[in-house]
N, C-alpha and C. Protein backbone atom coordinates (compact mmCIF):
# COMPACT_ATOMS: atom_id res chain seq x y z
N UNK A 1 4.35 -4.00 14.50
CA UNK A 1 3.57 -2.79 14.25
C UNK A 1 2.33 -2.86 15.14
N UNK A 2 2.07 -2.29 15.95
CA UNK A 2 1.24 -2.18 16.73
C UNK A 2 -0.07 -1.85 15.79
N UNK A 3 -1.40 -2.40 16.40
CA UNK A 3 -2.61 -2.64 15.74
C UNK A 3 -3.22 -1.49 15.58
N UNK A 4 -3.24 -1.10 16.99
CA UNK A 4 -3.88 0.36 16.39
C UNK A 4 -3.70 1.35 15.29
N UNK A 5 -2.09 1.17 14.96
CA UNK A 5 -1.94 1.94 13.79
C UNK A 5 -2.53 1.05 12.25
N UNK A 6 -2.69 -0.64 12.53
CA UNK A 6 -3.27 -0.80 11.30
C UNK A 6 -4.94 -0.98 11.42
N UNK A 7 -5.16 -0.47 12.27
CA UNK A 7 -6.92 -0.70 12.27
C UNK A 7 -7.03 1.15 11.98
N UNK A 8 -6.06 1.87 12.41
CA UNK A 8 -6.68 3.25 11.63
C UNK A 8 -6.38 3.34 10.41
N UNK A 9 -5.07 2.69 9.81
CA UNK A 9 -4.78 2.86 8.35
C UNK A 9 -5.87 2.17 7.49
N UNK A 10 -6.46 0.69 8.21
CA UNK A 10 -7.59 0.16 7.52
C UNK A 10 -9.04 1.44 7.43
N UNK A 11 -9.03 2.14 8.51
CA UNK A 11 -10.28 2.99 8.00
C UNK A 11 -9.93 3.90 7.73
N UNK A 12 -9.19 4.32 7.04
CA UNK A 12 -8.70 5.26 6.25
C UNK A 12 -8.84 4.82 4.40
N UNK A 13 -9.00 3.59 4.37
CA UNK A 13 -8.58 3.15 3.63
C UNK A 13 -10.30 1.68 2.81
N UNK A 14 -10.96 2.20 3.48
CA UNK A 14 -12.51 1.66 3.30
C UNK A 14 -12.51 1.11 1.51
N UNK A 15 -12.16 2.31 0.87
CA UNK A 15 -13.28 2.44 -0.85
C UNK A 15 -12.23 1.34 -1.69
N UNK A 16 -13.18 0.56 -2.30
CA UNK A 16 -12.05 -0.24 -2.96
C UNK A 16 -11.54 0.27 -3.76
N UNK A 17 -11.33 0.95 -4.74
CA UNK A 17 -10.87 1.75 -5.78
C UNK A 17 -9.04 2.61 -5.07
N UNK A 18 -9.73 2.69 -3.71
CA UNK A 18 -8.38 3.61 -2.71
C UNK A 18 -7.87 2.41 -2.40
N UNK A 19 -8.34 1.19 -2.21
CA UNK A 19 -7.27 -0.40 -2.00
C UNK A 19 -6.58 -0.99 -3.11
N UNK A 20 -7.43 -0.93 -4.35
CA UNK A 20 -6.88 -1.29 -5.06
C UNK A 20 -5.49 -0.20 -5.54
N UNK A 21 -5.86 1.10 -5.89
CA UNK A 21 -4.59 1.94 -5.88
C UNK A 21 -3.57 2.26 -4.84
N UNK A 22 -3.86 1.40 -3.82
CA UNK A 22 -2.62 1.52 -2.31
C UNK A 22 -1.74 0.04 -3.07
N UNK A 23 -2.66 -1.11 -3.45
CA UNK A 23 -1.89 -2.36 -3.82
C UNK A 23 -1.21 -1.73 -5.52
N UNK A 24 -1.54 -1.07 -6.21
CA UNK A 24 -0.42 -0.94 -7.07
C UNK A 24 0.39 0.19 -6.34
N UNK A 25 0.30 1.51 -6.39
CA UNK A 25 1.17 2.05 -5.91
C UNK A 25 2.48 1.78 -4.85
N UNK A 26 1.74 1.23 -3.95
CA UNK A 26 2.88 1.10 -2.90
C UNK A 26 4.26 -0.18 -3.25
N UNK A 27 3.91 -1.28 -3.89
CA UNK A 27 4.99 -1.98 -4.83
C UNK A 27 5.66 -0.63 -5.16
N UNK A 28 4.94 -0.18 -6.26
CA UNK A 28 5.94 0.70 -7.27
C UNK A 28 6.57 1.30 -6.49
N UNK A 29 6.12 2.13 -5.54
CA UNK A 29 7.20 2.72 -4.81
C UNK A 29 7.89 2.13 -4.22
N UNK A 30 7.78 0.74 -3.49
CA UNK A 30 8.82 -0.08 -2.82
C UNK A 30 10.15 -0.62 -4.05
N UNK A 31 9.84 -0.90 -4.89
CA UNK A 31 10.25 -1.19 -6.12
C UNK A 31 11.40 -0.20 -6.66
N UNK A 32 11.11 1.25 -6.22
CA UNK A 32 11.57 2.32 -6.73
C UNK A 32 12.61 2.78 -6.09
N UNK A 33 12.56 2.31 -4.47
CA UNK A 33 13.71 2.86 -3.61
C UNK A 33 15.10 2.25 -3.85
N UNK A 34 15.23 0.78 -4.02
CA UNK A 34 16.65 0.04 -4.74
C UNK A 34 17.07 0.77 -5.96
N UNK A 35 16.09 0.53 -6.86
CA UNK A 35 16.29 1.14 -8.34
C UNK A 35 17.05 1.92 -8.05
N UNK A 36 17.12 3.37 -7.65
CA UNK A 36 17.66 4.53 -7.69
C UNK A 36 19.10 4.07 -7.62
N UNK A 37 19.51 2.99 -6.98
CA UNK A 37 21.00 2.74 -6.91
C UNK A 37 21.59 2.57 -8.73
N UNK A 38 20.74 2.09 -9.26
CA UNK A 38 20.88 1.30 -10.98
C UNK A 38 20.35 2.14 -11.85
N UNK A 39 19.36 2.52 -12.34
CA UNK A 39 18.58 3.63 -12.94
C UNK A 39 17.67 4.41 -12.29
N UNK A 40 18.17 5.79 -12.25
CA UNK A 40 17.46 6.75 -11.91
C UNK A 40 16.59 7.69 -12.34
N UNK A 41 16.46 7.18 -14.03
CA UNK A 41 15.03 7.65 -14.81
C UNK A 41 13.65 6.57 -14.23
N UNK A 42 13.91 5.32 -14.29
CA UNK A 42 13.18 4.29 -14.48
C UNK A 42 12.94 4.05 -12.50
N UNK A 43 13.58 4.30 -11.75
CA UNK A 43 13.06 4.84 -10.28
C UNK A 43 12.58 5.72 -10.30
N UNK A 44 12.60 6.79 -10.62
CA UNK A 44 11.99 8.63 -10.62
C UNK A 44 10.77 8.22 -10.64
N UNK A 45 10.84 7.41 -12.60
CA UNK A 45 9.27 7.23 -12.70
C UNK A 45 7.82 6.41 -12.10
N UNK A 46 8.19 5.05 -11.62
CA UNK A 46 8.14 4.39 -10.79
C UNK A 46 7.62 4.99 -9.32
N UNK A 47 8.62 6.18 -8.72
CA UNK A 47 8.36 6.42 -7.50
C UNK A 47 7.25 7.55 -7.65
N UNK A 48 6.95 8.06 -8.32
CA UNK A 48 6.24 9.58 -8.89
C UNK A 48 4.89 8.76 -9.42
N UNK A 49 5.05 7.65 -10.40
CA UNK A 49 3.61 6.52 -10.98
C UNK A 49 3.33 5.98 -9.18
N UNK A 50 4.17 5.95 -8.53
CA UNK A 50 3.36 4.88 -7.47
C UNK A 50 2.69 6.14 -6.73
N UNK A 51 2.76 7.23 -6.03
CA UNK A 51 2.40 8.45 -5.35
C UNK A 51 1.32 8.27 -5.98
N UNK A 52 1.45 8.86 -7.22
CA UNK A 52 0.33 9.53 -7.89
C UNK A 52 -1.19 8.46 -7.77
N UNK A 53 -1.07 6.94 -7.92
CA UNK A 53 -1.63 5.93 -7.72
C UNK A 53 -2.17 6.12 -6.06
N UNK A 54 -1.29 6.73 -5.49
CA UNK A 54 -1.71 6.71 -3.69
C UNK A 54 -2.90 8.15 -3.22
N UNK A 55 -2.26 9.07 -4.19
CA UNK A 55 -3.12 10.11 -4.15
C UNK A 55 -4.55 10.02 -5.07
N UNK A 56 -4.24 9.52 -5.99
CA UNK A 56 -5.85 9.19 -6.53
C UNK A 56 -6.52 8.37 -5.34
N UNK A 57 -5.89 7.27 -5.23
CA UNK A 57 -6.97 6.64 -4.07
C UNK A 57 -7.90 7.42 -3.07
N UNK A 58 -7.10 8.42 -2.72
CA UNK A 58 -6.77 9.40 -1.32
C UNK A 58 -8.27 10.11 -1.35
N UNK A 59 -8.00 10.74 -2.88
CA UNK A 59 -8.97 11.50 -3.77
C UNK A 59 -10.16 10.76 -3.94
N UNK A 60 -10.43 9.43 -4.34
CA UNK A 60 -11.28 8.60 -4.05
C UNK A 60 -12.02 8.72 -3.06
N UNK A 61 -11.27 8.35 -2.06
CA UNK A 61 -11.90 8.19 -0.96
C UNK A 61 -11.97 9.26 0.11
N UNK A 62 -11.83 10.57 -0.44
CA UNK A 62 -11.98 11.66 0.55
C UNK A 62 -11.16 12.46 1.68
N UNK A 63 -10.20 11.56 1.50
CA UNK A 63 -9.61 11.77 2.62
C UNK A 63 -8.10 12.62 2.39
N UNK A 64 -7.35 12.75 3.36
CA UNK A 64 -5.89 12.55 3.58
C UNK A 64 -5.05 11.56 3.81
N UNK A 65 -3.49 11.53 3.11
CA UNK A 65 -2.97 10.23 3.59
C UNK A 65 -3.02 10.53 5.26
N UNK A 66 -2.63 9.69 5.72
CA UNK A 66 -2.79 9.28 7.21
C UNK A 66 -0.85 9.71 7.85
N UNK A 67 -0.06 9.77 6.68
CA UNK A 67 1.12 10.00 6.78
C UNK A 67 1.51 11.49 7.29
N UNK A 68 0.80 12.04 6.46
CA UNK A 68 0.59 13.81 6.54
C UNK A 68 0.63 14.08 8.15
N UNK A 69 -0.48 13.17 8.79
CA UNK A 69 0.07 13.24 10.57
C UNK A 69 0.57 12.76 11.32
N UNK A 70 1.24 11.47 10.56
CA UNK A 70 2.26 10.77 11.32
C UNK A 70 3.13 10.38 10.26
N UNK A 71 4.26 10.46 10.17
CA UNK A 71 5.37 9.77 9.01
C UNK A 71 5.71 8.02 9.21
N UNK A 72 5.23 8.23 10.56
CA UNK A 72 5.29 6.26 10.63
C UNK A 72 3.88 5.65 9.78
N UNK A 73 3.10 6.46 9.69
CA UNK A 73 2.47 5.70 8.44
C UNK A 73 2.80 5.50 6.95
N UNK A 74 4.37 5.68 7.01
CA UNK A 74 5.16 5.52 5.86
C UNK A 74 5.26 4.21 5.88
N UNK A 75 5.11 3.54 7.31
CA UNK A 75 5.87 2.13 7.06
C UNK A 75 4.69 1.29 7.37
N UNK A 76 3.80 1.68 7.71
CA UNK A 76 2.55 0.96 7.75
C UNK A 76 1.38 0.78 6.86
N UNK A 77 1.61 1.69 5.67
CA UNK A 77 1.13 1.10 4.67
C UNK A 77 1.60 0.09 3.65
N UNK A 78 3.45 -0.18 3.60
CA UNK A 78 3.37 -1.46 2.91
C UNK A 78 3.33 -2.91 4.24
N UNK A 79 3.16 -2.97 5.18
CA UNK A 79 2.82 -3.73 6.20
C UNK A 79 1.31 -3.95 6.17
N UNK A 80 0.57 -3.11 6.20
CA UNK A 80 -0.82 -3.47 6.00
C UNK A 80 -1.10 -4.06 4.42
N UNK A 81 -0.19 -3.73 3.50
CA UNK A 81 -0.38 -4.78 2.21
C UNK A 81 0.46 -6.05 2.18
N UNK A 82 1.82 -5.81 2.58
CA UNK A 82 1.70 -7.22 3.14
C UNK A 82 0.79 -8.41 3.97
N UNK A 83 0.12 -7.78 5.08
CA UNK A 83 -0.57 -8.62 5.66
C UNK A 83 -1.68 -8.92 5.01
N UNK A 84 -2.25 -8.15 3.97
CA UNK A 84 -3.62 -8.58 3.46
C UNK A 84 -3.53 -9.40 2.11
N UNK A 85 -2.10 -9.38 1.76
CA UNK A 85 -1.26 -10.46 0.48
C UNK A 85 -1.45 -11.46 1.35
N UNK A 86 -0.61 -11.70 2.31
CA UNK A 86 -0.41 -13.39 3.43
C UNK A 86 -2.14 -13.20 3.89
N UNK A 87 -2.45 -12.76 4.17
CA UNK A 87 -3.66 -12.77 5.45
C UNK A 87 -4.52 -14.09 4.16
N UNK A 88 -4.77 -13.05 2.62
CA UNK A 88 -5.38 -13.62 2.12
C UNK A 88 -5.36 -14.99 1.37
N UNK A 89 -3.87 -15.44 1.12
CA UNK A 89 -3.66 -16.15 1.06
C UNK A 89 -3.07 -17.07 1.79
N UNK A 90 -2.98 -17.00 3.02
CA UNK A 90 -3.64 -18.03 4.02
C UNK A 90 -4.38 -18.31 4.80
N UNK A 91 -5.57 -17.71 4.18
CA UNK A 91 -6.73 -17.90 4.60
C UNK A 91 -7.96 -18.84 3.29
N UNK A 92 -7.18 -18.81 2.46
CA UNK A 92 -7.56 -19.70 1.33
C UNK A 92 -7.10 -21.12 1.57
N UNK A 93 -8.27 -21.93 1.94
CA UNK A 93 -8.02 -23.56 2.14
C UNK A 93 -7.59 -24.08 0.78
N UNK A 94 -7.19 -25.56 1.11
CA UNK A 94 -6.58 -26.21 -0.04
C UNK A 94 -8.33 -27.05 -0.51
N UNK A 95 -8.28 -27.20 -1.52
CA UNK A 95 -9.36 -28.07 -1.49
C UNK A 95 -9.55 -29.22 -1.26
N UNK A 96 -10.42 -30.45 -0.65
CA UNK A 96 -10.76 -31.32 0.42
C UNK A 96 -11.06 -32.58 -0.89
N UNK A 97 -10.00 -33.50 -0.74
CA UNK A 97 -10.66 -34.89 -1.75
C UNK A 97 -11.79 -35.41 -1.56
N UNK A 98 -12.65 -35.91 -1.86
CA UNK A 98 -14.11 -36.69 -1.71
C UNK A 98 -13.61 -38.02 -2.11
């Protein structure tokens, strides 16, 4: 994924309240796309709870999704939460014996 698209999705994406509702939502919706093969009440809801989680953020923070003008920011917002899951946890040292 080329950077530029995650250094604009990162400022799009500033207010913590709009980070914290991108990190639940976007699971749920990743979560939601298999489902539909197995239950399709319990995906519906899932995929409709994770949106709605993406649009409050949105609302939060003023803005528009970033998708609205490009649809490849469909795939760059669970990539930018992946990387900030790994980023952050490996960037957490082990702690040092004395």
């Amino acid at each position: 994924m080329p950077e530029s698209f995650i250094e604009n999705y990162k400022a799009k994406h500033r207010h913590p309240l709009n980070r914290l509702s991108h990190s639940i939502g976007i699971p749920l919706i990743a979560i939601s796309l298999p489902l539909f093969f197995f239950n399709w009440r319990w995906a519906l809801g899932l995929f409709i709870v994770g949106w709605a989680f993406q649009f409050l953020g949105h609302f939060i923070e003023g803005n528009q999704p970033a998708f609205f003008r490009n649809p490849l920011y469909l795939l760059v917002g669970p990539w930018w939460l992946l990387r900030r899951a790994f980023g952050s946890a490996s960037s957490q040292k082990p702690p040092t014996a004395k």
